[in-house]
C-alpha atoms as a PDB file:
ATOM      1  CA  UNK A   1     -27.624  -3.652 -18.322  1.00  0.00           C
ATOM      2  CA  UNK A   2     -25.385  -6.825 -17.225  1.00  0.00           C
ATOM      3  CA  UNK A   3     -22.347  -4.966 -15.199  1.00  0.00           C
ATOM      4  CA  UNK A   4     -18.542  -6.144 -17.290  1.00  0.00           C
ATOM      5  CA  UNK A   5     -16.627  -8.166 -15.194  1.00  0.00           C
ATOM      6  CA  UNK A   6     -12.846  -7.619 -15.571  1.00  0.00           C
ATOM      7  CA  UNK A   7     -12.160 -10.525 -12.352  1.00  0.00           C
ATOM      8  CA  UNK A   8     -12.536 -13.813 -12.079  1.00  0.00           C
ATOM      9  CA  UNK A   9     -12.373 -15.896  -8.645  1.00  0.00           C
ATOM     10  CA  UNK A  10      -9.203 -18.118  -8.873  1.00  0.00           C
ATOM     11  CA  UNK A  11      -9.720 -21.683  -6.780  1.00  0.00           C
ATOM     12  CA  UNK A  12      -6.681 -22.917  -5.489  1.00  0.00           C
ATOM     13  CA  UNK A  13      -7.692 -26.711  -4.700  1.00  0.00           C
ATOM     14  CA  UNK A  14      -6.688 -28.750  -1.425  1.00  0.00           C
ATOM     15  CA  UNK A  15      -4.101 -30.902  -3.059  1.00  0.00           C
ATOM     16  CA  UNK A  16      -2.204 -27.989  -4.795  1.00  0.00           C
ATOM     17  CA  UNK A  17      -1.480 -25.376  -1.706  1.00  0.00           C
ATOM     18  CA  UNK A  18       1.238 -23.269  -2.447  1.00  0.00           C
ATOM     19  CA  UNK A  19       4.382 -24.336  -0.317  1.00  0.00           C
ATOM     20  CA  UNK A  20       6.976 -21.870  -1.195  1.00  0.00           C
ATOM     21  CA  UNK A  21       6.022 -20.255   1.783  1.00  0.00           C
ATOM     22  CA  UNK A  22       8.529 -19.009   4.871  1.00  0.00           C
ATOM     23  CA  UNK A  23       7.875 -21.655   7.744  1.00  0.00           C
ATOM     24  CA  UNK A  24       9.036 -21.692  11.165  1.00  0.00           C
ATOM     25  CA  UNK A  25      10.583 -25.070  12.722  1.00  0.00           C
ATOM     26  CA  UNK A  26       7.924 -27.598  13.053  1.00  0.00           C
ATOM     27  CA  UNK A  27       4.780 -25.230  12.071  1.00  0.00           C
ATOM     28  CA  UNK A  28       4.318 -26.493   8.344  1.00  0.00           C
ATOM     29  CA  UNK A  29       2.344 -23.421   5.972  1.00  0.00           C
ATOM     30  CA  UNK A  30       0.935 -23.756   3.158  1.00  0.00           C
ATOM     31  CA  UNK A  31      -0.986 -20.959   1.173  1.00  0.00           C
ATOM     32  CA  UNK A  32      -4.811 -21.404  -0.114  1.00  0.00           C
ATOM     33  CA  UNK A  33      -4.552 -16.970  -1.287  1.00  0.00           C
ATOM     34  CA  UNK A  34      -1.671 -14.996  -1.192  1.00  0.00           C
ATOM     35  CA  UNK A  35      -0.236 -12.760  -3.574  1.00  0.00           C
ATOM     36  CA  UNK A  36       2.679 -15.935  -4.466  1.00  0.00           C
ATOM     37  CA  UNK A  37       0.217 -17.823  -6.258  1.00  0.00           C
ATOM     38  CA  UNK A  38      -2.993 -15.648  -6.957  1.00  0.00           C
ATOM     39  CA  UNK A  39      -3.884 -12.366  -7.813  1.00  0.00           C
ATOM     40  CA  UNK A  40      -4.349 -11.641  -3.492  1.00  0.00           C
ATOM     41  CA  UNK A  41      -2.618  -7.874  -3.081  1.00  0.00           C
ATOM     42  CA  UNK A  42      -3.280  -7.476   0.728  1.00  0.00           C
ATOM     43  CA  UNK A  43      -3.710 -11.222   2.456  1.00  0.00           C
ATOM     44  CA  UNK A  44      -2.177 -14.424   2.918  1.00  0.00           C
ATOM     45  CA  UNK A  45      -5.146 -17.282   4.200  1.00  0.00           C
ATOM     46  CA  UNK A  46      -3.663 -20.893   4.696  1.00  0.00           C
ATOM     47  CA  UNK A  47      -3.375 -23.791   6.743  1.00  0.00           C
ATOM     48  CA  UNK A  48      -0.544 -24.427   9.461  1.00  0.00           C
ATOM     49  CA  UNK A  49       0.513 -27.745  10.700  1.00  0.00           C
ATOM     50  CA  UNK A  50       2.189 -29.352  13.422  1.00  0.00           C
ATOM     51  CA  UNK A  51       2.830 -32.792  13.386  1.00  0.00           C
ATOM     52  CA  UNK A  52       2.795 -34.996  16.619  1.00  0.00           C
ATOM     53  CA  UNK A  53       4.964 -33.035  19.500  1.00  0.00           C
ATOM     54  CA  UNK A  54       6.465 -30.630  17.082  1.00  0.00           C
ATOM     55  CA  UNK A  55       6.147 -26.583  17.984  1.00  0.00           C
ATOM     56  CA  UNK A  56       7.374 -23.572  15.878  1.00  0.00           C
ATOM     57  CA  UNK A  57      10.482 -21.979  16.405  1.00  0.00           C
ATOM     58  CA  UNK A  58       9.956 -18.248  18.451  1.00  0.00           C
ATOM     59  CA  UNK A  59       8.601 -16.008  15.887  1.00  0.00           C
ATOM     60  CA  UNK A  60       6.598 -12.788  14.825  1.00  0.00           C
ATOM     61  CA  UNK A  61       4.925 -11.712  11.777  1.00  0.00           C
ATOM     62  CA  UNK A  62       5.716  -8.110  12.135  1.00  0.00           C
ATOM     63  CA  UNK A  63       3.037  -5.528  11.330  1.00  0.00           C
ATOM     64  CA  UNK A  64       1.122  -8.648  10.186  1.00  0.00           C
ATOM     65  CA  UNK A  65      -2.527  -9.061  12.004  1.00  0.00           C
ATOM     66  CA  UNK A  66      -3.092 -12.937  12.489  1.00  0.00           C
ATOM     67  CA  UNK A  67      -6.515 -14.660  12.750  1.00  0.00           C
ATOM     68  CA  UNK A  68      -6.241 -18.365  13.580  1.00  0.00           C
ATOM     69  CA  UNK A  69      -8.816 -21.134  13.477  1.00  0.00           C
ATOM     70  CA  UNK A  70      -8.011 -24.595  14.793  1.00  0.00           C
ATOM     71  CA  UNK A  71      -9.730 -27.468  12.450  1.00  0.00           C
ATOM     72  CA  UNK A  72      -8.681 -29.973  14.517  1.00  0.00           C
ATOM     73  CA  UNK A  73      -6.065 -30.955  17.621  1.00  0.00           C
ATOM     74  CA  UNK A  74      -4.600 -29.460  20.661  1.00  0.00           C
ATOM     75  CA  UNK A  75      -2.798 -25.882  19.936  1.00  0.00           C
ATOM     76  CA  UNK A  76      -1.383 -24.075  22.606  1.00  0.00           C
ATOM     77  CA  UNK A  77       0.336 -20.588  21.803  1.00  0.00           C
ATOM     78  CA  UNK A  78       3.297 -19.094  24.320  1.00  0.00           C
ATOM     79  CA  UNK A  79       4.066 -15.813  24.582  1.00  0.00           C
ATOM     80  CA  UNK A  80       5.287 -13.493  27.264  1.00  0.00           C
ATOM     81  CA  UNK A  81       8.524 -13.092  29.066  1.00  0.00           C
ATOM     82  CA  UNK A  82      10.471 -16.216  28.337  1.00  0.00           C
ATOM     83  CA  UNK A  83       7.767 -17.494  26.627  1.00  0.00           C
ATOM     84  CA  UNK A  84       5.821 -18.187  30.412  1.00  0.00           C
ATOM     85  CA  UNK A  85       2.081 -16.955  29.843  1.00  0.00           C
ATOM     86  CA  UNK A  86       0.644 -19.322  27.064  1.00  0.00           C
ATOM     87  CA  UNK A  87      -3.530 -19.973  25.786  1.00  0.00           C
ATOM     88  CA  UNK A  88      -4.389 -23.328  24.676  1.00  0.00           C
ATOM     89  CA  UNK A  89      -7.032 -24.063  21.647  1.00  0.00           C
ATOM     90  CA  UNK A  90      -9.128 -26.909  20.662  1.00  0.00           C
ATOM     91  CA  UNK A  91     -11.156 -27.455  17.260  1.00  0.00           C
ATOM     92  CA  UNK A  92     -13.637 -24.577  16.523  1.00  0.00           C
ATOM     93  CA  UNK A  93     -11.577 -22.177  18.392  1.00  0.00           C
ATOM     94  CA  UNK A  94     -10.387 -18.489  16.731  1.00  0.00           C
ATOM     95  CA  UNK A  95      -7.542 -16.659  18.069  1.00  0.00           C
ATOM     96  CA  UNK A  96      -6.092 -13.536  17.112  1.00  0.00           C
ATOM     97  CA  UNK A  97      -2.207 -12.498  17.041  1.00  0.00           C
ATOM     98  CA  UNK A  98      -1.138  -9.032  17.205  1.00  0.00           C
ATOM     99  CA  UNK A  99       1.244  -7.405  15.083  1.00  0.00           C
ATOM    100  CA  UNK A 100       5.092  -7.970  16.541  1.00  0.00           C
ATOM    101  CA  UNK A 101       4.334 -10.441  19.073  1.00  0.00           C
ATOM    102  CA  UNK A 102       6.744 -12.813  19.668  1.00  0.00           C
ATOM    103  CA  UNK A 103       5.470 -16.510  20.356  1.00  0.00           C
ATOM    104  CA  UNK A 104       5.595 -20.363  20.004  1.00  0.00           C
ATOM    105  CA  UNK A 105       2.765 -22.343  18.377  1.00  0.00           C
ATOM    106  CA  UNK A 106       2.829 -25.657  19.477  1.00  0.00           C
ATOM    107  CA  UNK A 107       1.117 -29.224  19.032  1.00  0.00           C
ATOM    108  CA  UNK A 108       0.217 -30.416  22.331  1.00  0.00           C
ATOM    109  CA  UNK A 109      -0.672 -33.823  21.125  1.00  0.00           C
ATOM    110  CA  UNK A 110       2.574 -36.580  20.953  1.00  0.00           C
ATOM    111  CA  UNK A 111      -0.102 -38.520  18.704  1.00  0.00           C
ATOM    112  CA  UNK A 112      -2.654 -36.227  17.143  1.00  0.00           C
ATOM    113  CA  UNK A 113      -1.231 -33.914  13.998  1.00  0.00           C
ATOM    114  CA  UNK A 114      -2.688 -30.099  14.704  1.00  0.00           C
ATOM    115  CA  UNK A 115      -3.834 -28.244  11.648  1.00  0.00           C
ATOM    116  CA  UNK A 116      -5.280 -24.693  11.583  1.00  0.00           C
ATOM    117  CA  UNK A 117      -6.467 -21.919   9.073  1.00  0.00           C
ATOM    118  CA  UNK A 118      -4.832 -18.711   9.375  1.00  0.00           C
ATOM    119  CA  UNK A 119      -5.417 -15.321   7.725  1.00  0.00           C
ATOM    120  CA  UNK A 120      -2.583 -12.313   7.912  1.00  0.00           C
ATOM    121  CA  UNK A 121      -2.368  -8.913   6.309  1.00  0.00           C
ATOM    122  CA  UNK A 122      -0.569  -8.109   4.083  1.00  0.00           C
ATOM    123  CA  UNK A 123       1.131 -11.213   3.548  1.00  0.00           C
ATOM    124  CA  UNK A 124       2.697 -14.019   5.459  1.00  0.00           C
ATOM    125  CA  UNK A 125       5.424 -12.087   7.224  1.00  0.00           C
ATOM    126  CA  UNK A 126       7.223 -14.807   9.452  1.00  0.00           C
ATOM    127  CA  UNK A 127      10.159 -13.494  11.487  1.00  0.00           C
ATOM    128  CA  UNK A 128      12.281 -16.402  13.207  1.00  0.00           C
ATOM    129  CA  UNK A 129      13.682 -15.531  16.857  1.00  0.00           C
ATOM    130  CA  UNK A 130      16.243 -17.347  18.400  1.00  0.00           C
ATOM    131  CA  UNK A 131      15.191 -21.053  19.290  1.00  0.00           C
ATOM    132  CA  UNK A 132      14.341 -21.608  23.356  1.00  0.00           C
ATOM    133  CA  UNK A 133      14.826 -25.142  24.624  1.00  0.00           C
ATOM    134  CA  UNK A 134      11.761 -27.238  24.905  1.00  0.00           C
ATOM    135  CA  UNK A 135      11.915 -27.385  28.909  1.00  0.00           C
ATOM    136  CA  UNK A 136      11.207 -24.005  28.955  1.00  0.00           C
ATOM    137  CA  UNK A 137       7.890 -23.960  27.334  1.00  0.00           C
ATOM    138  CA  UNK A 138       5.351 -25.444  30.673  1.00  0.00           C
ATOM    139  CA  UNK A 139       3.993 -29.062  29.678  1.00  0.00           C
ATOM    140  CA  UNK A 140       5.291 -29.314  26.511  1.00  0.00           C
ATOM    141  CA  UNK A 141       6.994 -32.351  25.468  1.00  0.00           C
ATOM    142  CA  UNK A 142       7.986 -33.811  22.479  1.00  0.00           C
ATOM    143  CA  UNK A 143       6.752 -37.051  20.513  1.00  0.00           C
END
C-alpha cells in the first residue's frame, strides 16, 4: 500500500529569497521558509546580512527563540546593560537568542560582508529599540 501524500516540499531558490521581511538598521533578512512565502505555520529560517561596518539597530524578537549560524565573517552580538557584555562569532559558529532579549548584531569587519542563517519560532518577530550611538558598543567602528 503506497501511503497518499497530500504535501509537497516547496524550494525556495537562492536568487528568489523573500524580502518583504521586517529588518533592523544595517542587518539585511531575507526569508528561505516562513509562512510569507510558503506553506511554513510555525518558523521563519533565512539569511541575515551585514555589510562592511554596518550593525543592527537594538532589537528583540519577542517570544521568538533564535538559532544563528555564521556562514562566513566576523559577528559579534551585544547585549546587557547598555549594550556592555557582547560574544563574538566566526564561520561555523551557532548561537542561540532567547526570547525578549534585547541586542545589537554587528559586522565586525570594515571590509568583509557578514552573512548568517537564522531560524525563529513562530515567525520573524523583529522589535526595533531605540538606536544607541556607535561609541557605545566596545570596538566597534564603522566602514
Amino acid at each position: 500500500m503506497t501511503p497518499t501524500i497530500t504535501a509537497v516540499p516547496v524550494v525556495t531558490r537562492g536568487d528568489d529569497l523573500h524580502d518583504a521581511t521586517p529588518n533592523s538598521g544595517g542587518a539585511l533578512r531575507l526569508s528561505g521558509v516562513s509562512p510569507q512565502h510558503t506553506p511554513a505555520t510555525r518558523i521563519w529560517f533565512g539569511q541575515v546580512s551585514n555589510e562592511p561596518g554596518y550593525r543592527s539597530l537594538p532589537h528583540h524578537h519577542g517570544e521568538a527563540e533564535t538559532g544563528g549560524y555564521v556562514l562566513r565573517g566576523s559577528a559579534r552580538i551585544y547585549f546587557g546593560d547598555d549594550f556592555s557584555t557582547w560574544v563574538d562569532m566566526g564561520p561555523g559558529d551557532f548561537v542561540f537568542v532567547p526570547p525578549f532579549m534585547p541586542h545589537v548584531e554587528a559586522n565586525m569587519s570594515t571590509t568583509e560582508e557578514l552573512v548568517w542563517l537564522t531560524a525563529r519560532t513562530p515567525d520573524n518577530i523583529v522589535v526595533n529599540l531605540p538606536d544607541v550611538a556607535d561609541a557605545a558598543l566596545a570596538g566597534f567602528r564603522r566602514a
